[in-house]
N, C-alpha and C. Protein backbone atom coordinates (compact mmCIF):
# COMPACT_ATOMS: atom_id res chain seq x y z
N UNK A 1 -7.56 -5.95 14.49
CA UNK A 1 -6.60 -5.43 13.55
C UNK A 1 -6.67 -3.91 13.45
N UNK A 2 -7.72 -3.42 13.59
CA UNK A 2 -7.98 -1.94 13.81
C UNK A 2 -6.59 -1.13 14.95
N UNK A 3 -6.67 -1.83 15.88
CA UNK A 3 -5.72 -1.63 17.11
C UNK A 3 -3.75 -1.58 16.22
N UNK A 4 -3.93 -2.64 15.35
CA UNK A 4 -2.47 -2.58 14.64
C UNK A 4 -2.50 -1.51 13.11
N UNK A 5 -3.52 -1.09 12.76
CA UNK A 5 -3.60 -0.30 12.14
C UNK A 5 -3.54 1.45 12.42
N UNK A 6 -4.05 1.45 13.69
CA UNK A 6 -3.77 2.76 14.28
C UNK A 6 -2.31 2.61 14.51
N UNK A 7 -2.03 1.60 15.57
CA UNK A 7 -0.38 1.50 15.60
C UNK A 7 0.15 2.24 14.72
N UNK A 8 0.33 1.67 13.51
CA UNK A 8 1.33 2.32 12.57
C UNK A 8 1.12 3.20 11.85
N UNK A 9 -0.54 3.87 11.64
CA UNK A 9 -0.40 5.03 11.21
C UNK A 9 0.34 6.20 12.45
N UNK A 10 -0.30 5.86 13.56
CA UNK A 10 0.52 6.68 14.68
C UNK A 10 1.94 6.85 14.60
N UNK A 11 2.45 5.21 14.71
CA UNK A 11 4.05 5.44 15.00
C UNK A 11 4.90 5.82 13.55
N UNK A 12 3.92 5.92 12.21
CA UNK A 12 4.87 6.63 11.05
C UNK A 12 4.57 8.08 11.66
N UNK A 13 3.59 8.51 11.75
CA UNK A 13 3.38 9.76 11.64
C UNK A 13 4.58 10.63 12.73
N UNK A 14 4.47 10.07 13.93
CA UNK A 14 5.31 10.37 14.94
C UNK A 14 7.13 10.78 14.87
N UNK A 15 7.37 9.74 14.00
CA UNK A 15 8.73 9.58 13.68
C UNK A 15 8.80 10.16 12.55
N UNK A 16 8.24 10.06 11.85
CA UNK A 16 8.28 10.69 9.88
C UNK A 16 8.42 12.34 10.89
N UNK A 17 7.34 12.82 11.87
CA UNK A 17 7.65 14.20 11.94
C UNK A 17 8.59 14.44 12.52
N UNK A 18 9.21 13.18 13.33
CA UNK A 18 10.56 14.00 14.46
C UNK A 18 11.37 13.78 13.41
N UNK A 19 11.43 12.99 12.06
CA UNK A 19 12.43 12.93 11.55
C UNK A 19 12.95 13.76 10.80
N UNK A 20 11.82 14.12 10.38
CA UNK A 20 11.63 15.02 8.51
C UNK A 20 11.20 14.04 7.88
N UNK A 21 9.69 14.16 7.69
CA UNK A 21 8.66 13.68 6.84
C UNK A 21 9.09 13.86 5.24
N UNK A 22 9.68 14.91 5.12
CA UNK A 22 9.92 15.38 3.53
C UNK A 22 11.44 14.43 3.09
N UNK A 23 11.90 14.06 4.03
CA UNK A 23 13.93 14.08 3.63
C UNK A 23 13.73 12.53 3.18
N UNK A 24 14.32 12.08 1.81
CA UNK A 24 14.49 11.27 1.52
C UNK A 24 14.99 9.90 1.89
N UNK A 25 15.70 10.29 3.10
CA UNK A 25 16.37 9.11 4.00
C UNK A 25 15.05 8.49 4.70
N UNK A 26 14.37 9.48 5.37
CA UNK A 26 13.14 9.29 6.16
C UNK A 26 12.14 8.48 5.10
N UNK A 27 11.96 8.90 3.96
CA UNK A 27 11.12 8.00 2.74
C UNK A 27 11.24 6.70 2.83
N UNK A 28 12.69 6.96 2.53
CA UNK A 28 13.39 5.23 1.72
C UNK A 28 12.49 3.95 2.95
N UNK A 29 13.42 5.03 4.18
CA UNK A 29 13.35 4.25 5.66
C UNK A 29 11.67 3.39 5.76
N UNK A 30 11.07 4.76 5.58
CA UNK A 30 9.49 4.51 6.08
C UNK A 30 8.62 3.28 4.86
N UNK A 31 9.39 3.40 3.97
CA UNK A 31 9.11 1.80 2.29
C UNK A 31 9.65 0.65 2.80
N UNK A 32 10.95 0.98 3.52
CA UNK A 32 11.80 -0.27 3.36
C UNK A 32 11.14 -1.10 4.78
N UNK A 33 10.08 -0.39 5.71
CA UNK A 33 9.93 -1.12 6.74
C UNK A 33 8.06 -1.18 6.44
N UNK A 34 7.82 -0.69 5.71
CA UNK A 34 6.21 -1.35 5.18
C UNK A 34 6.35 -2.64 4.06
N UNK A 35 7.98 -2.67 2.89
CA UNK A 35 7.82 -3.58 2.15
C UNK A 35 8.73 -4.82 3.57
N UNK A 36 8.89 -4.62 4.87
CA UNK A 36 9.59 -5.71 5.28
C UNK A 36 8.25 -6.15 6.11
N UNK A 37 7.25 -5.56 6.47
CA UNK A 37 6.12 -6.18 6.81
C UNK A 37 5.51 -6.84 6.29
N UNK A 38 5.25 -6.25 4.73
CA UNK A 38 4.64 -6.99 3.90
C UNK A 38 5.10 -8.70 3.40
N UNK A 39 6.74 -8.28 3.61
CA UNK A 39 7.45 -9.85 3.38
C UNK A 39 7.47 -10.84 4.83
N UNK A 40 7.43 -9.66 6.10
CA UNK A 40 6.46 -10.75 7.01
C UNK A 40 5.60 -11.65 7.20
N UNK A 41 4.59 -10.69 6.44
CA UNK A 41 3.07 -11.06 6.24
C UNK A 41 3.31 -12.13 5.29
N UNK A 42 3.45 -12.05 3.83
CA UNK A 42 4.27 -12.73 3.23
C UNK A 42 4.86 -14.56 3.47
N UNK A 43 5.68 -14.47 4.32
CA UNK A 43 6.57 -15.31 4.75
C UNK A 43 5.86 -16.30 5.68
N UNK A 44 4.48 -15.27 6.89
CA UNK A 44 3.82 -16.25 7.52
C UNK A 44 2.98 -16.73 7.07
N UNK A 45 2.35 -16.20 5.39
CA UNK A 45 1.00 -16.89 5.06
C UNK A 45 1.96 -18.37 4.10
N UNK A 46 3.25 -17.67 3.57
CA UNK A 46 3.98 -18.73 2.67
C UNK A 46 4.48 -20.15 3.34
N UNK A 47 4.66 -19.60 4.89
CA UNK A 47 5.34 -20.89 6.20
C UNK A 47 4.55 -22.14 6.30
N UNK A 48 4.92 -23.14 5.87
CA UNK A 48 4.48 -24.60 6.25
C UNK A 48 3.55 -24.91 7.15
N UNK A 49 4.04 -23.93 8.43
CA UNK A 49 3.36 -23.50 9.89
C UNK A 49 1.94 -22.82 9.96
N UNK A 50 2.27 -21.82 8.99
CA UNK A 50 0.44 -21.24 8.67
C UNK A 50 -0.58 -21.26 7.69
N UNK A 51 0.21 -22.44 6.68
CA UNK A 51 -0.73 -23.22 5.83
C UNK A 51 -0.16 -24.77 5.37
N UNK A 52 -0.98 -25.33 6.47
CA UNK A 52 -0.73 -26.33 6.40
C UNK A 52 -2.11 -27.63 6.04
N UNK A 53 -2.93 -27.07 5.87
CA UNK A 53 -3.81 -27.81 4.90
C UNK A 53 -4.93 -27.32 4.17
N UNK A 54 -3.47 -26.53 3.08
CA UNK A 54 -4.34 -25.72 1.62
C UNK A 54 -5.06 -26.65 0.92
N UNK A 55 -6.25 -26.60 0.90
CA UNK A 55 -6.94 -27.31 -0.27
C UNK A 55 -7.02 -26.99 -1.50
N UNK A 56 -6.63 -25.69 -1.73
CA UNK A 56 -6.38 -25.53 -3.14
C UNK A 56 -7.44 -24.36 -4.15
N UNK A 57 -8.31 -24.23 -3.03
CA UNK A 57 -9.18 -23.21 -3.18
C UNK A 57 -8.98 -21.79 -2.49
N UNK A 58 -9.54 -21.32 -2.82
CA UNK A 58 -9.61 -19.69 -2.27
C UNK A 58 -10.28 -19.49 -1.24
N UNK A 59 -11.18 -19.66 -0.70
CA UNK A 59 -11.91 -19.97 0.75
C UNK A 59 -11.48 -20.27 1.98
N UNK A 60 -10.29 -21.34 1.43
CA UNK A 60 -9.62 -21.89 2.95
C UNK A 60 -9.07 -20.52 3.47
N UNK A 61 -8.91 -19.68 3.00
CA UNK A 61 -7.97 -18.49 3.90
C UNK A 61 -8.86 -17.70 4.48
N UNK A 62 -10.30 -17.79 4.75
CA UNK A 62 -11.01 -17.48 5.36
C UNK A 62 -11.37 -18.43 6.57
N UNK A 63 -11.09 -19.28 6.54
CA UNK A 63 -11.83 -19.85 7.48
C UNK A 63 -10.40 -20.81 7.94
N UNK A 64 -9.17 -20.18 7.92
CA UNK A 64 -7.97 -21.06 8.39
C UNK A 64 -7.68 -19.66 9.54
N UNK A 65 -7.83 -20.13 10.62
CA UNK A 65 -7.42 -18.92 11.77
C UNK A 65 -5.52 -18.53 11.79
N UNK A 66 -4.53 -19.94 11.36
CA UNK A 66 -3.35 -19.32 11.14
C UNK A 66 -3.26 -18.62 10.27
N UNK A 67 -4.44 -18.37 8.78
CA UNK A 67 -3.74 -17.63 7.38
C UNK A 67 -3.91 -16.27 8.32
N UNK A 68 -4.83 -15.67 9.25
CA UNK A 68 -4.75 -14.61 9.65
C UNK A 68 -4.00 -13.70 10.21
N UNK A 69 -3.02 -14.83 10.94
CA UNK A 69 -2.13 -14.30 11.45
C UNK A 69 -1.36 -13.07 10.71
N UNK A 70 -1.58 -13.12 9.23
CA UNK A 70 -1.16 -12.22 8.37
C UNK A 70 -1.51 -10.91 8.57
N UNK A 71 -2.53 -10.68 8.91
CA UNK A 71 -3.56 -9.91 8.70
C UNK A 71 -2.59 -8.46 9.80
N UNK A 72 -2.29 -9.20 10.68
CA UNK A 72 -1.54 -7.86 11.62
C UNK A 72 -0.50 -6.95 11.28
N UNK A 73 0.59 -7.68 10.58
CA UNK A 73 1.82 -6.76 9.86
C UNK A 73 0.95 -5.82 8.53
N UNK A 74 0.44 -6.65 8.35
CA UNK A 74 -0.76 -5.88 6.61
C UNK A 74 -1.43 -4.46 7.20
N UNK A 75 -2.12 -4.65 8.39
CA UNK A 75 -2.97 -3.66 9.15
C UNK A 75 -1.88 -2.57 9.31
N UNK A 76 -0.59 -3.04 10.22
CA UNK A 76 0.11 -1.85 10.64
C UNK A 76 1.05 -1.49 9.55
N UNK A 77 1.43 -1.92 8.30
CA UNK A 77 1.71 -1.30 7.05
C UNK A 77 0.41 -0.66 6.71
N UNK A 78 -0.42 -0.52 6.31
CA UNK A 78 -1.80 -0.08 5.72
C UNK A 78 -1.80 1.24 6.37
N UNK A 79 -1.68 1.31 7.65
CA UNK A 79 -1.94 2.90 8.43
C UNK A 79 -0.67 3.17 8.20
N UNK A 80 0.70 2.89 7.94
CA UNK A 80 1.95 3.49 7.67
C UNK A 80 1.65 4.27 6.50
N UNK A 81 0.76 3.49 5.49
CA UNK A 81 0.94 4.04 4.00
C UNK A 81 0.09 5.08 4.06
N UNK A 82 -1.20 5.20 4.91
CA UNK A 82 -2.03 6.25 5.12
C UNK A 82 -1.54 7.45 5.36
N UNK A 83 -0.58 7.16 6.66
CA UNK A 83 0.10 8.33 7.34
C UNK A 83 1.27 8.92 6.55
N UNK A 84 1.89 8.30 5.37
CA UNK A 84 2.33 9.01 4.64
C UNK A 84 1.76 9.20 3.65
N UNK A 85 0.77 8.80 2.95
CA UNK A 85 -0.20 9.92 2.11
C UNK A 85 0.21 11.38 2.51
N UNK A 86 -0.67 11.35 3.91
CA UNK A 86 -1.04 12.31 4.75
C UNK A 86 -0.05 13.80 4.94
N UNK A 87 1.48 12.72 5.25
CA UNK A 87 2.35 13.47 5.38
C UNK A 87 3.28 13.84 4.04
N UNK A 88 2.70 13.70 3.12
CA UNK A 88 3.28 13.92 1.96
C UNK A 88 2.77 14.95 0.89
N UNK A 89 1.46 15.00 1.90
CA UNK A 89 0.11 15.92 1.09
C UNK A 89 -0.46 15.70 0.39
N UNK A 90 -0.51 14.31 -0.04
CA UNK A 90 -2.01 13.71 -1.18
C UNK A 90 -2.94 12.92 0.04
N UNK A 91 -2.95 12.97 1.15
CA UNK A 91 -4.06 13.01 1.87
C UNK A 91 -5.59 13.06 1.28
N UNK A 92 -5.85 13.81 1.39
CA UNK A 92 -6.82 14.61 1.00
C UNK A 92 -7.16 14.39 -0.59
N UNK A 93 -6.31 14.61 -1.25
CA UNK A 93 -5.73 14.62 -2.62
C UNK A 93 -6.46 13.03 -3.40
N UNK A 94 -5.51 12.24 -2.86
CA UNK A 94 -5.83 10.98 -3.20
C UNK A 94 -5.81 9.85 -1.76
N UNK A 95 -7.16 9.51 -1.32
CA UNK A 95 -7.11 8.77 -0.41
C UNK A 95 -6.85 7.34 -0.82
N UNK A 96 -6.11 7.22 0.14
CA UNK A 96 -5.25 5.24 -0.63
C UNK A 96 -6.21 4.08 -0.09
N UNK A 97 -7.28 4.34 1.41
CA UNK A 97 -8.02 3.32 1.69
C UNK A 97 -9.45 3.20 0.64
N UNK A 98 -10.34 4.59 0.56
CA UNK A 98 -11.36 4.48 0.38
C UNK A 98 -11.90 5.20 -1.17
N UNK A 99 -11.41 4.28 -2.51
CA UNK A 99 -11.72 4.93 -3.55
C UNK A 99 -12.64 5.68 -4.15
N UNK A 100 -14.13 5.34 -3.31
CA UNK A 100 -14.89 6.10 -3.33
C UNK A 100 -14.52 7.20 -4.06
N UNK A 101 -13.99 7.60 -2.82
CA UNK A 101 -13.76 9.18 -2.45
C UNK A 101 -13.04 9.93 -3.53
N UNK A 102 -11.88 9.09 -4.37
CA UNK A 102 -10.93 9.42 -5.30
C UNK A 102 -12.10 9.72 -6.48
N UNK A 103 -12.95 8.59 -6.71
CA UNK A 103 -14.03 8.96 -8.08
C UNK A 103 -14.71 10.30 -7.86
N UNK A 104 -15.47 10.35 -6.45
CA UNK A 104 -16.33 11.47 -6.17
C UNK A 104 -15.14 12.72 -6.23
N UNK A 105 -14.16 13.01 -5.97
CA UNK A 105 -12.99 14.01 -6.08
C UNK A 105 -12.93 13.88 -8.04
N UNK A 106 -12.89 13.38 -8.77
CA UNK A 106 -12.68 13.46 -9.61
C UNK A 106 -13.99 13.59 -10.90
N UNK A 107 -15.04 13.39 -10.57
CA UNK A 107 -16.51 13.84 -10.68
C UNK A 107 -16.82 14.91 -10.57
N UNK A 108 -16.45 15.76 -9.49
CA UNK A 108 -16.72 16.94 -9.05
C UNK A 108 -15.73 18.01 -9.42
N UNK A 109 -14.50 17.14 -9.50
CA UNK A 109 -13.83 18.43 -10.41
C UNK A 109 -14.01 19.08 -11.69
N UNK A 110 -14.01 20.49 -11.21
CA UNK A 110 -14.54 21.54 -12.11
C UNK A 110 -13.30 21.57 -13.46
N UNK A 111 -12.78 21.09 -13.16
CA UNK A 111 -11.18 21.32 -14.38
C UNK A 111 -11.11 19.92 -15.20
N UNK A 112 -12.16 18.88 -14.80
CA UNK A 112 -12.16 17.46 -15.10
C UNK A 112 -11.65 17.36 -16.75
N UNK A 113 -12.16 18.40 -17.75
CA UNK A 113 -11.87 18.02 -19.29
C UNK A 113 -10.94 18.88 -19.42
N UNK A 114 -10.33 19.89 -18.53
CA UNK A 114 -9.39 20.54 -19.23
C UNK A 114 -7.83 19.80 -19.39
N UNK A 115 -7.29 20.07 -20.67
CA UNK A 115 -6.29 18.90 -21.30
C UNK A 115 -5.24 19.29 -20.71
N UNK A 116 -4.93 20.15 -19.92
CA UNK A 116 -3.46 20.94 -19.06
C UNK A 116 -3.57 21.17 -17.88
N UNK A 117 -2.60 21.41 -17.22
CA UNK A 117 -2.77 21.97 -16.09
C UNK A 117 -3.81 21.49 -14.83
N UNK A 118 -4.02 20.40 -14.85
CA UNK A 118 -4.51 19.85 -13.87
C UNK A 118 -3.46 18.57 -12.68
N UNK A 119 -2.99 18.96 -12.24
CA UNK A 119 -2.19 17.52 -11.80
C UNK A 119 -3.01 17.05 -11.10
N UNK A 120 -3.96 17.47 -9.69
CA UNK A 120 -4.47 16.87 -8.85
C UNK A 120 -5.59 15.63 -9.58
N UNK A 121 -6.50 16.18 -11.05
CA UNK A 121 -7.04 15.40 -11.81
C UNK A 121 -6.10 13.82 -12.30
N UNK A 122 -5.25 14.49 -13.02
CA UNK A 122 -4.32 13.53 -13.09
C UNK A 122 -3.68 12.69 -12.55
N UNK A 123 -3.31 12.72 -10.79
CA UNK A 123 -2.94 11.81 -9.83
C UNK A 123 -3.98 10.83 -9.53
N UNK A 124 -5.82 11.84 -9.47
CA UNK A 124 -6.66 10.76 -9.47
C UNK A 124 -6.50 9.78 -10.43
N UNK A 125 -6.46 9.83 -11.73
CA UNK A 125 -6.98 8.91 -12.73
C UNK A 125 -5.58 8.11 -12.79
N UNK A 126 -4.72 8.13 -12.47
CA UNK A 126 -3.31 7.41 -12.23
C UNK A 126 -3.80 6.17 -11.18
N UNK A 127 -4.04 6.92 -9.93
CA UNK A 127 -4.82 5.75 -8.75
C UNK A 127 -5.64 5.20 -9.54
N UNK A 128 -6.79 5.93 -10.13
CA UNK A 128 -7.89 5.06 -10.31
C UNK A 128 -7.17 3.45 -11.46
N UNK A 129 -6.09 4.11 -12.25
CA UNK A 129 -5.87 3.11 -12.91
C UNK A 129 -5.08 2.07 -12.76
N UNK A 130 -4.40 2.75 -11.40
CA UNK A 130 -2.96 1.73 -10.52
C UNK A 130 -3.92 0.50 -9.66
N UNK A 131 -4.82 1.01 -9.23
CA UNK A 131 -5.81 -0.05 -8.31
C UNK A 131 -6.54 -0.82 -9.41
N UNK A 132 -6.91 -0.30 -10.10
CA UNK A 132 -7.80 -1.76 -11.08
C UNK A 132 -6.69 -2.68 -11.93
N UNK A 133 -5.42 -2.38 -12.32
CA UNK A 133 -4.69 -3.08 -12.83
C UNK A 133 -4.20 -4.05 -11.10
N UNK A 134 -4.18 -3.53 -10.22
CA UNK A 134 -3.46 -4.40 -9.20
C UNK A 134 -5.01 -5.08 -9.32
N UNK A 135 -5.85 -4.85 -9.17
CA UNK A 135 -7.22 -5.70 -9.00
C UNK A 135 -6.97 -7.16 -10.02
N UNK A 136 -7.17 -6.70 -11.18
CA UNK A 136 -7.32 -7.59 -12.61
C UNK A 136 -5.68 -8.41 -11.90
N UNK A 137 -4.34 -7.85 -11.75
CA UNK A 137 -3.46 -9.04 -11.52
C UNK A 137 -3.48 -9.73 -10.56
N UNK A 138 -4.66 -9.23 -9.10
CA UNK A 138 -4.36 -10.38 -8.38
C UNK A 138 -5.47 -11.18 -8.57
N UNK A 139 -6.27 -10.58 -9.21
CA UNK A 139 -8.00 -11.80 -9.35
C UNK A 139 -6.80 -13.29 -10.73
N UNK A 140 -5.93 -12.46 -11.24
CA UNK A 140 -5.70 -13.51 -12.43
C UNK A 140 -4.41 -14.03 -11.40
N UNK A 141 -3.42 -13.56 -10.82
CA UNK A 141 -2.99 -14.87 -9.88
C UNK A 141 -3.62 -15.59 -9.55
N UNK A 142 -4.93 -15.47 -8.79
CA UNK A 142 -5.48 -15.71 -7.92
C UNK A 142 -6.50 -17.53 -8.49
N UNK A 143 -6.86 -16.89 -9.88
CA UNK A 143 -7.31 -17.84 -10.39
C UNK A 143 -6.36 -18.68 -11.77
N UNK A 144 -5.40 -18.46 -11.64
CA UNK A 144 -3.80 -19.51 -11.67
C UNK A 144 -3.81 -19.91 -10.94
N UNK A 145 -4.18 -20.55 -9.70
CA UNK A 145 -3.91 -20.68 -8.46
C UNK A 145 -2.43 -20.82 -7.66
N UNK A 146 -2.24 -19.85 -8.32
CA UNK A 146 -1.45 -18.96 -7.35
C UNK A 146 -1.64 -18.41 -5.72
N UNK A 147 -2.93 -18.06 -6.19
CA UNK A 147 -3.18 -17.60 -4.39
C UNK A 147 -2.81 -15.91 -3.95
N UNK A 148 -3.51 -16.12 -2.51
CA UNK A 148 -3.45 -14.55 -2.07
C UNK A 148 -1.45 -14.73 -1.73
N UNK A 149 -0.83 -15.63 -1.45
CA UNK A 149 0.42 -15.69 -1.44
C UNK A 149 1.58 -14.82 -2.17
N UNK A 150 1.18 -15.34 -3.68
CA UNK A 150 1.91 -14.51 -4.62
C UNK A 150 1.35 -12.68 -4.78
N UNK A 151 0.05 -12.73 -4.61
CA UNK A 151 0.11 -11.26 -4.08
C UNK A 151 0.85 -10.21 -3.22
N UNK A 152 0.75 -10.78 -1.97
CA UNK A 152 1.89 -10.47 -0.64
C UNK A 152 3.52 -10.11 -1.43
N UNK A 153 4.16 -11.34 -2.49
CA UNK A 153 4.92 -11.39 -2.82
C UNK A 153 4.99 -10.12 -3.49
N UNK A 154 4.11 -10.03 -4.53
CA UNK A 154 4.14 -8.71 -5.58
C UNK A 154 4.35 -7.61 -4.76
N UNK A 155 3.44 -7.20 -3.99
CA UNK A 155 3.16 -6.02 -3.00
C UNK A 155 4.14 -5.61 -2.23
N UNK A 156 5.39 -6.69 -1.94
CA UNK A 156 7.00 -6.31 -1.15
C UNK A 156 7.71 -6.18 -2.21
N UNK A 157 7.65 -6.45 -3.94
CA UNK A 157 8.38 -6.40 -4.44
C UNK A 157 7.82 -4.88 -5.17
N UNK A 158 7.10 -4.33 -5.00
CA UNK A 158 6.34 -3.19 -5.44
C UNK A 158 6.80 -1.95 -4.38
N UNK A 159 7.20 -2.45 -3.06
CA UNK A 159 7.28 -1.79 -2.41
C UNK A 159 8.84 -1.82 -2.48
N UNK A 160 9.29 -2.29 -2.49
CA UNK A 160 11.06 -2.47 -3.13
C UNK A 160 11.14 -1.60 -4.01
N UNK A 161 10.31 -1.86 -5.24
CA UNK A 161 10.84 -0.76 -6.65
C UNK A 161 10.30 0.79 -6.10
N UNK A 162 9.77 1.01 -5.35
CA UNK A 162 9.33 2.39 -4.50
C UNK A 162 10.60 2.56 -4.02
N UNK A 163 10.96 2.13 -3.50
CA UNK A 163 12.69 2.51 -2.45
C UNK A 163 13.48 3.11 -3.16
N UNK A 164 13.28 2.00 -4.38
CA UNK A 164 14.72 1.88 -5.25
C UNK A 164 14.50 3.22 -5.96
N UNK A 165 13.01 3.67 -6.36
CA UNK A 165 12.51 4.91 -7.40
C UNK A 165 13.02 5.95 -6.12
N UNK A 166 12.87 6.20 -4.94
CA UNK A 166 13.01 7.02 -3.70
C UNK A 166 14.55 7.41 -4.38
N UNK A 167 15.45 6.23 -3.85
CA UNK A 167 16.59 6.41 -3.82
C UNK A 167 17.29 7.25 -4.71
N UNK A 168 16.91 6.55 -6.17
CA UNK A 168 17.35 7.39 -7.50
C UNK A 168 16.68 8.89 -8.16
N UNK A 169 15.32 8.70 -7.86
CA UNK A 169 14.71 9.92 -8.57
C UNK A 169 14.43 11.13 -7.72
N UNK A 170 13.91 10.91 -6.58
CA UNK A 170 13.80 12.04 -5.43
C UNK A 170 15.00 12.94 -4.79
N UNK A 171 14.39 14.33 -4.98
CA UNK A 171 15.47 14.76 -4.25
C UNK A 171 15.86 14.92 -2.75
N UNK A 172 17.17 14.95 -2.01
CA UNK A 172 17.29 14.87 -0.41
C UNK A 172 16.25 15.44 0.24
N UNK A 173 15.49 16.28 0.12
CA UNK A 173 14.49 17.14 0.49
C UNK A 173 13.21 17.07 -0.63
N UNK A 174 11.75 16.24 -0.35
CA UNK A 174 11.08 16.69 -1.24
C UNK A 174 10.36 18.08 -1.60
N UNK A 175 10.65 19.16 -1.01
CA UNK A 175 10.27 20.68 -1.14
C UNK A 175 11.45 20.82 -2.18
N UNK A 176 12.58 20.65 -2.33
CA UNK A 176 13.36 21.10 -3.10
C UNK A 176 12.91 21.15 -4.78
């Protein structure tokens, strides 16, 4: 999966730059084809075909070689979303794989208590609080038994209301 994860951080990065990384068309574009992976991914863990004898526990999707099949569209969305971090300039800023890094960035900042004028502080503690609420809702799908299924679901429909926020709130050019 490493191999489909480079994939698509490569092939966003490639095209986001021949396109215009900044231009809103190029945005929408680069959401609307990570939330159609995700409803890939999605669709093959939801298919009759790649779960076909759920027991009802959380385990079987480890040890069912079709639930994996998922795992490839997820990988090459995952480096898409990297590569536009990257190309958007919270790279660095706020890394989306390895939170670590977001706490230790936000530990070390020297501006950490000041009540203004910090945005880069502020984007951290936004992540830090966007990932533990997605944490807490999929551990509580999860134990609804609901499943990693309805997750997938959330995560294309999350990536939908991104488009839709692209479409309406951003301007044609994000430098503008």
């Amino acid at each position: 999966m490493q191999t489909a994860f480079f994939a698509g951080a490569f092939t966003c990065t490639r095209i986001s730059n021949l396109l215009g990384a900044q231009r809103r068309i190029v945005l929408m574009v680069n959401f609307l084809v990570q939330a159609a992976l995700i409803v890939l991914a999605a669709s093959l863990a939801t298919g009759a075909v790649t779960i076909s004898d759920n027991d009802g526990s959380s385990e079987w999707v480890l040890h069912n070689p079709r639930m994996l099949i998922s795992i490839g569209p997820l990988a090459f969305q995952s480096g898409m979303t990297i590569a536009t971090s990257r190309l958007l300039g919270f790279g660095t800023e706020i890394p989306v794989t390895v939170y670590t890094s977001t706490y230790a960035a936000l530990a070390a900042d020297p501006k950490l208590f000041h009540l203004r004028g910090n945005k880069p502080r502020d984007r951290r503690i936004a992540a830090i609080i966007c990932v533990f609420a997605g944490a807490f809702v999929a551990t509580w799908a999860e134990k609804r038994s609901a499943g990693i299924i309805v997750t997938f679901w959330m995560s294309a429909g999350i990536k939908l209301i991104l488009v839709a926020a692209i479409a309406s709130v951003f301007p044609r050019k994000l430098s503008e």
